[in-house]
N, C-alpha and C. Protein backbone atom coordinates (compact mmCIF):
# COMPACT_ATOMS: atom_id res chain seq x y z
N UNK A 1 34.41 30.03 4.71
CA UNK A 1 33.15 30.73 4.71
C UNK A 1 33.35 32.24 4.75
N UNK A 2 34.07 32.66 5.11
CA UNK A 2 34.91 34.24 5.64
C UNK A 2 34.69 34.94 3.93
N UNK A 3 35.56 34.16 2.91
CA UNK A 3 35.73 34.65 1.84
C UNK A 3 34.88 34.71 0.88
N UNK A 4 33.59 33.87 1.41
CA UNK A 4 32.60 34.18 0.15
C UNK A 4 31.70 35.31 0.86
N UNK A 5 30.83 35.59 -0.80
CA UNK A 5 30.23 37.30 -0.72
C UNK A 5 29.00 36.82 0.02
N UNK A 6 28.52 38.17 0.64
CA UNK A 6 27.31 38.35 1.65
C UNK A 6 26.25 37.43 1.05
N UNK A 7 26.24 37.07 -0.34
CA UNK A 7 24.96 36.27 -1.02
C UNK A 7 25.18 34.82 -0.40
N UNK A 8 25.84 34.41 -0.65
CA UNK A 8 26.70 33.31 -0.86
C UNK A 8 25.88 32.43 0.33
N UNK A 9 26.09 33.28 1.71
CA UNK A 9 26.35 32.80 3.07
C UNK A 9 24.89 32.20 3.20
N UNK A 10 24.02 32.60 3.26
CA UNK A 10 22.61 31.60 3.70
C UNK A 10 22.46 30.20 2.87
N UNK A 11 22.73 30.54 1.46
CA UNK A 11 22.51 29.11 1.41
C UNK A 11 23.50 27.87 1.98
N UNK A 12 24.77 29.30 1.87
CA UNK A 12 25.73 27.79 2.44
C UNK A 12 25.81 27.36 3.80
N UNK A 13 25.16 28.26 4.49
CA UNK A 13 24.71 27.55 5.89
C UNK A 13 23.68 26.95 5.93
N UNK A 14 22.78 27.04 5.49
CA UNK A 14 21.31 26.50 5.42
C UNK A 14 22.09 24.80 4.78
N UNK A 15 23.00 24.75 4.29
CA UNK A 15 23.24 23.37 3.71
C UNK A 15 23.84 22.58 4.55
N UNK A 16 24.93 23.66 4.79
CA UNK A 16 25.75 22.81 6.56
C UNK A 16 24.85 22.61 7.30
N UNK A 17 23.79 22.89 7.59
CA UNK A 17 22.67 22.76 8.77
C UNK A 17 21.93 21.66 8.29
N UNK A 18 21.48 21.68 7.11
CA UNK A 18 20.72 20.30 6.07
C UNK A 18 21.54 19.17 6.47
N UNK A 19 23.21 19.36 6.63
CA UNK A 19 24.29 18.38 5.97
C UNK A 19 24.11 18.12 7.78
N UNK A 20 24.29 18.64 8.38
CA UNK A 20 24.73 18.29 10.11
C UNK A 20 23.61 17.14 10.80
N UNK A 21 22.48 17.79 9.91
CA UNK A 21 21.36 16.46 10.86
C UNK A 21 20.47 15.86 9.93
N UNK A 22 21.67 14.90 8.75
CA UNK A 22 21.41 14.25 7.86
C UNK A 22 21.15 12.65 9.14
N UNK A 23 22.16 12.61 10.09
CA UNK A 23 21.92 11.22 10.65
C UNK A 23 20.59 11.55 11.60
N UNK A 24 20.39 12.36 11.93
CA UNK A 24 18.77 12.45 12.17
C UNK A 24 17.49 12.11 11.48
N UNK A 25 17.69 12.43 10.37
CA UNK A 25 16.52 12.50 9.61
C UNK A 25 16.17 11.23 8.88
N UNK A 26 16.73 9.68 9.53
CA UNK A 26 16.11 8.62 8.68
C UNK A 26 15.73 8.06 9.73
N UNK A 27 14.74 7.57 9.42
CA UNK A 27 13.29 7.05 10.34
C UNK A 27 13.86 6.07 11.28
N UNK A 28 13.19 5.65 12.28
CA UNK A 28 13.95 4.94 13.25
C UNK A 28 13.95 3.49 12.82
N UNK A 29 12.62 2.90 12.11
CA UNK A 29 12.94 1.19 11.39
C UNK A 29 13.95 1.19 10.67
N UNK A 30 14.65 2.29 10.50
CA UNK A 30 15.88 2.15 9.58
C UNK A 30 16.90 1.50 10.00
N UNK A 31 17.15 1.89 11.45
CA UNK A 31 18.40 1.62 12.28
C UNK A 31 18.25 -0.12 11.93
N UNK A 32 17.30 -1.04 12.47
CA UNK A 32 16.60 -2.10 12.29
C UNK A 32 17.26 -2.97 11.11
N UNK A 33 16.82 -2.10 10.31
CA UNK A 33 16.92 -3.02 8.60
C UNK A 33 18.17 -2.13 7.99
N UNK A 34 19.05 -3.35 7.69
CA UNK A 34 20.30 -2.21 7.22
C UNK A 34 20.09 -2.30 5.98
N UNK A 35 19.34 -2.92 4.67
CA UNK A 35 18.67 -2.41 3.11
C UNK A 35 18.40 -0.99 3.53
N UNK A 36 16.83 -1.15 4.20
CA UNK A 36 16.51 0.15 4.69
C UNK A 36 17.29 1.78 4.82
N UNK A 37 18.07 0.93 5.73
CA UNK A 37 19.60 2.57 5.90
C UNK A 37 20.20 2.65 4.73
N UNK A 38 20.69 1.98 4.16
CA UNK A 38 21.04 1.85 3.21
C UNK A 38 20.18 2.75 1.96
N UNK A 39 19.58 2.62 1.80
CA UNK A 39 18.15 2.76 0.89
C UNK A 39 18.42 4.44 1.42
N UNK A 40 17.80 4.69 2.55
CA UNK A 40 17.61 6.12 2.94
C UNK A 40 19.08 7.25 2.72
N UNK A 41 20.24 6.17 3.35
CA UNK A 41 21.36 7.04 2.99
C UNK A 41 21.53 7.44 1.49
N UNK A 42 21.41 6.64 0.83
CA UNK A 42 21.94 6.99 -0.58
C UNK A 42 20.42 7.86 -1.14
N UNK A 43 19.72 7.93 -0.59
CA UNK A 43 18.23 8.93 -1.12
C UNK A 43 18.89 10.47 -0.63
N UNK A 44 19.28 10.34 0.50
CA UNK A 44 19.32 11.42 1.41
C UNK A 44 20.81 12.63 0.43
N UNK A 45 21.60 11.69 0.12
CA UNK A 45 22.89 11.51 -0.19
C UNK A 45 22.54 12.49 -1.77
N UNK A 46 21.69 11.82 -2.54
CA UNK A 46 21.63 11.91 -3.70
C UNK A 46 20.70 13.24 -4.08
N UNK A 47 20.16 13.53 -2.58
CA UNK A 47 19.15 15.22 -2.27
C UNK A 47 20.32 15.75 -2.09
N UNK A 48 21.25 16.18 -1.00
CA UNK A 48 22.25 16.65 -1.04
C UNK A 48 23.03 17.19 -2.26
N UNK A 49 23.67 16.16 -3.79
CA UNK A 49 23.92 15.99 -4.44
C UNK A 49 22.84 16.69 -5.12
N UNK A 50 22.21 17.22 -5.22
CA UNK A 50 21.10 17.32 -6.18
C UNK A 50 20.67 18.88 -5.73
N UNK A 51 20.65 19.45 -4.66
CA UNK A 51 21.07 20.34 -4.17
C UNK A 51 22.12 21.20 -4.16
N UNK A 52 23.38 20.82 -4.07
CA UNK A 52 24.59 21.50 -4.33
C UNK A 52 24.54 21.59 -5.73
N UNK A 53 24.32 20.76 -6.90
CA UNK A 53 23.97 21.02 -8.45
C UNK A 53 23.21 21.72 -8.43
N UNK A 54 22.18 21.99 -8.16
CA UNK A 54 21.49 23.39 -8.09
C UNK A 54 21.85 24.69 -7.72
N UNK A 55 22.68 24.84 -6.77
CA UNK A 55 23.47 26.10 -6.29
C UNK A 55 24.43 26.09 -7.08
N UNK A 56 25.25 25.44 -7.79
CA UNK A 56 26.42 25.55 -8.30
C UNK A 56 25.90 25.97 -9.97
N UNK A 57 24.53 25.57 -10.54
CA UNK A 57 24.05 25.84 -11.58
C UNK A 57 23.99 27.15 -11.59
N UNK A 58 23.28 27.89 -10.41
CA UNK A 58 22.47 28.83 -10.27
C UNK A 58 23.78 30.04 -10.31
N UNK A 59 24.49 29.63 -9.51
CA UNK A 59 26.16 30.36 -9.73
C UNK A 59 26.71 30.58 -10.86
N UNK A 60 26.54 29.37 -11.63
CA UNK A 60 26.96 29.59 -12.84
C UNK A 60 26.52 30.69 -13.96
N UNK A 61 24.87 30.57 -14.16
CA UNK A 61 24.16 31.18 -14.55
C UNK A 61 24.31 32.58 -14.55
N UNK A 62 24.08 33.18 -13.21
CA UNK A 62 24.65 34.50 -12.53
C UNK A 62 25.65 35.22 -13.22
N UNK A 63 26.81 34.39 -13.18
CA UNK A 63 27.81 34.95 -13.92
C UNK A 63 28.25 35.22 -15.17
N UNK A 64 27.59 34.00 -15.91
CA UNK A 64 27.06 34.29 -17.19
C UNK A 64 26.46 35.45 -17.54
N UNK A 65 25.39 35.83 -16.88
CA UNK A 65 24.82 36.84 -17.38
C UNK A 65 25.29 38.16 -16.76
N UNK A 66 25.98 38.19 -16.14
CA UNK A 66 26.84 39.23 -15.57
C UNK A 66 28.04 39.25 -16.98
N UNK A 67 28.22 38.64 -17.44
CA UNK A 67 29.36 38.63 -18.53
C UNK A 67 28.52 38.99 -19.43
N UNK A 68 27.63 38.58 -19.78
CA UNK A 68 27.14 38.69 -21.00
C UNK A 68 26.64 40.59 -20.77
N UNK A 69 26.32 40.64 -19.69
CA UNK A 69 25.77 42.49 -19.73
C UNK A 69 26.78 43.10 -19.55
N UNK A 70 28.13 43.05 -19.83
CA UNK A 70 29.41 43.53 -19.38
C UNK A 70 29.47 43.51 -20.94
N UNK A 71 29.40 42.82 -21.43
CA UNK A 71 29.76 42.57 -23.24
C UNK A 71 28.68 43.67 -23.91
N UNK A 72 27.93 43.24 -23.26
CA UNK A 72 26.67 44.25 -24.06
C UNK A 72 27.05 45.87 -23.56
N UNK A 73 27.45 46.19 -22.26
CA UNK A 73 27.48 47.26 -21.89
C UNK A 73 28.88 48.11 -22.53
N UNK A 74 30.03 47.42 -23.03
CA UNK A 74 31.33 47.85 -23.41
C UNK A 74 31.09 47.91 -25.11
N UNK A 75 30.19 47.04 -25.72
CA UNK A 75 29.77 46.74 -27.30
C UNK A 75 28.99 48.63 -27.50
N UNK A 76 28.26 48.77 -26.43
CA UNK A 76 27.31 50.03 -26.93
C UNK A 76 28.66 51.06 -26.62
N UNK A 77 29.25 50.70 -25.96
CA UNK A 77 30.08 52.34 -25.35
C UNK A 77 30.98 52.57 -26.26
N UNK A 78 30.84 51.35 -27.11
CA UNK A 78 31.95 51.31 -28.42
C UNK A 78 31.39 52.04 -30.20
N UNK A 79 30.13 52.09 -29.48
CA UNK A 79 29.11 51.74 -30.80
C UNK A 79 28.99 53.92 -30.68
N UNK A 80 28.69 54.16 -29.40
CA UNK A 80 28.35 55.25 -28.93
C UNK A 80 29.92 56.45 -29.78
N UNK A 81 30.98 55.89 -29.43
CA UNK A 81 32.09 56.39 -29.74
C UNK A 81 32.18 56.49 -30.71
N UNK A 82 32.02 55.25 -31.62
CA UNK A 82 32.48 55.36 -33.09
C UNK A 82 31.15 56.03 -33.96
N UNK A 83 30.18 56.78 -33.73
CA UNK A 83 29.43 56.86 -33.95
C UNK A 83 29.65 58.84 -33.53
N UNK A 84 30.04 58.67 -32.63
CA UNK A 84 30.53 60.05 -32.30
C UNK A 84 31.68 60.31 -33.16
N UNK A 85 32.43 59.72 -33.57
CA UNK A 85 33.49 59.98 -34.17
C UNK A 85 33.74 60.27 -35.97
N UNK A 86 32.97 59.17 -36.22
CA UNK A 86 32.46 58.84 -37.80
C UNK A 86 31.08 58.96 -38.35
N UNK A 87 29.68 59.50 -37.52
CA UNK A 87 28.97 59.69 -37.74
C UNK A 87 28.54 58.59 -38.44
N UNK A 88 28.68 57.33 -38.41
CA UNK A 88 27.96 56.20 -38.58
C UNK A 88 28.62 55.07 -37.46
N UNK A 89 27.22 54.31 -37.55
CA UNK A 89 27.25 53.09 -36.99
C UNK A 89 28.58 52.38 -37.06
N UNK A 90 29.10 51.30 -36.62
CA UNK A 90 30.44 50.29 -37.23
C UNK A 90 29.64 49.19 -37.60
N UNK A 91 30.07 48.33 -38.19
CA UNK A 91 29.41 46.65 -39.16
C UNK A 91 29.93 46.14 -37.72
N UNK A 92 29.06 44.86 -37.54
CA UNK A 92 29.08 43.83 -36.40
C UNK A 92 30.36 43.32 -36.59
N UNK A 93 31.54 43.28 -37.96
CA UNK A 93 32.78 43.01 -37.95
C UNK A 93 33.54 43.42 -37.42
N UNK A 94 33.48 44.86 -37.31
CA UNK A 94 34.39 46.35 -36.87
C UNK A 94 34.04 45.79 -35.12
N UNK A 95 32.99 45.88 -34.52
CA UNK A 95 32.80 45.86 -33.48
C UNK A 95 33.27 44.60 -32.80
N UNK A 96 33.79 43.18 -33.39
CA UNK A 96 33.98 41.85 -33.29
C UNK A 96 35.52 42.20 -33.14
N UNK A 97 35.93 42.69 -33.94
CA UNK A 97 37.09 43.07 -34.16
C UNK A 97 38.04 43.78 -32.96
N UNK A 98 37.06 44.75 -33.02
CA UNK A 98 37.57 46.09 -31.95
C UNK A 98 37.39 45.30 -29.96
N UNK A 99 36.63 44.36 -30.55
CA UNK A 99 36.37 43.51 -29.13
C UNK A 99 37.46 42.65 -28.59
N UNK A 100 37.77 41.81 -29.73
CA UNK A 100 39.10 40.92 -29.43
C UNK A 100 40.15 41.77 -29.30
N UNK A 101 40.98 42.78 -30.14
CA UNK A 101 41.80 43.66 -30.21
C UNK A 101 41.91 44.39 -29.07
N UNK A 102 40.48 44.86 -28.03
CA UNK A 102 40.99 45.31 -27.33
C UNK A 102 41.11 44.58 -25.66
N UNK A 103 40.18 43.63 -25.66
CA UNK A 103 40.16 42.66 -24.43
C UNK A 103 40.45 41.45 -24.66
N UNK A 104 41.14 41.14 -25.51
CA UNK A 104 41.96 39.70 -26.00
C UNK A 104 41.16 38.53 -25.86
N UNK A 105 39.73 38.58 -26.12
CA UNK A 105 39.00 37.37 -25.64
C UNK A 105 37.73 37.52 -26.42
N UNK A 106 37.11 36.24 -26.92
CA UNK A 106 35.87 36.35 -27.95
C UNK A 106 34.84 37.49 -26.88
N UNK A 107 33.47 37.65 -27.58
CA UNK A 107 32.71 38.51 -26.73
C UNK A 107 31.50 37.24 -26.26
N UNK A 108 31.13 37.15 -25.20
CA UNK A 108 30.08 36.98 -24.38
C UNK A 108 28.84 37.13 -25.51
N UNK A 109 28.39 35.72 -25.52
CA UNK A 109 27.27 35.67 -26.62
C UNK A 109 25.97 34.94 -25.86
């Protein structure tokens, strides 16, 4: 928990706290009827599950678009230069080009 960023931390406690008084939260006829527990664990189980896919989506996402405005932000500073330099624009080739060539990796689309 130490190593993830200041964002990170509420939800992932708020989940350990969800996750800690999961055996609390199924009704007491449950104890009774073991279908029942049964039934509730794997509901409870499958919120959990369904939950962490949501944070882990939402993570994903984030970073995506953190890449993708990193692409966009290095594409103009490129566009800005060669434009300073040659007094025209470059073709979306030149700039495709000058992208792989110089950060060894397709661009963020």
């Amino acid at each position: 928990m130490i190593l993830m960023r200041r964002s990170l931390r509420a939800p992932a406690l708020a989940l350990a706290a969800a996750v800690a008084f999961l055996p609390f939260a199924t009704p007491a006829p449950a104890s009774a009827n073991a279908a029942a527990a049964i039934r509730n664990v794997l509901i409870l189980g499958a919120a959990a599950a369904a939950a962490i896919g949501i944070t882990n989506y939402n993570h994903k996402k984030h970073l995506r678009v953190e890449e993708e405005q990193e692409t966009d932000r290095r594409q103009a500073s490129f566009k800005a230069y060669y434009y300073r330099k040659n007094g025209a624009y470059p073709t979306p080739e030149q700039i495709h080009e000058w992208y792989v060539k110089t950060y060894g990796a397709q661009p963020a689309t």
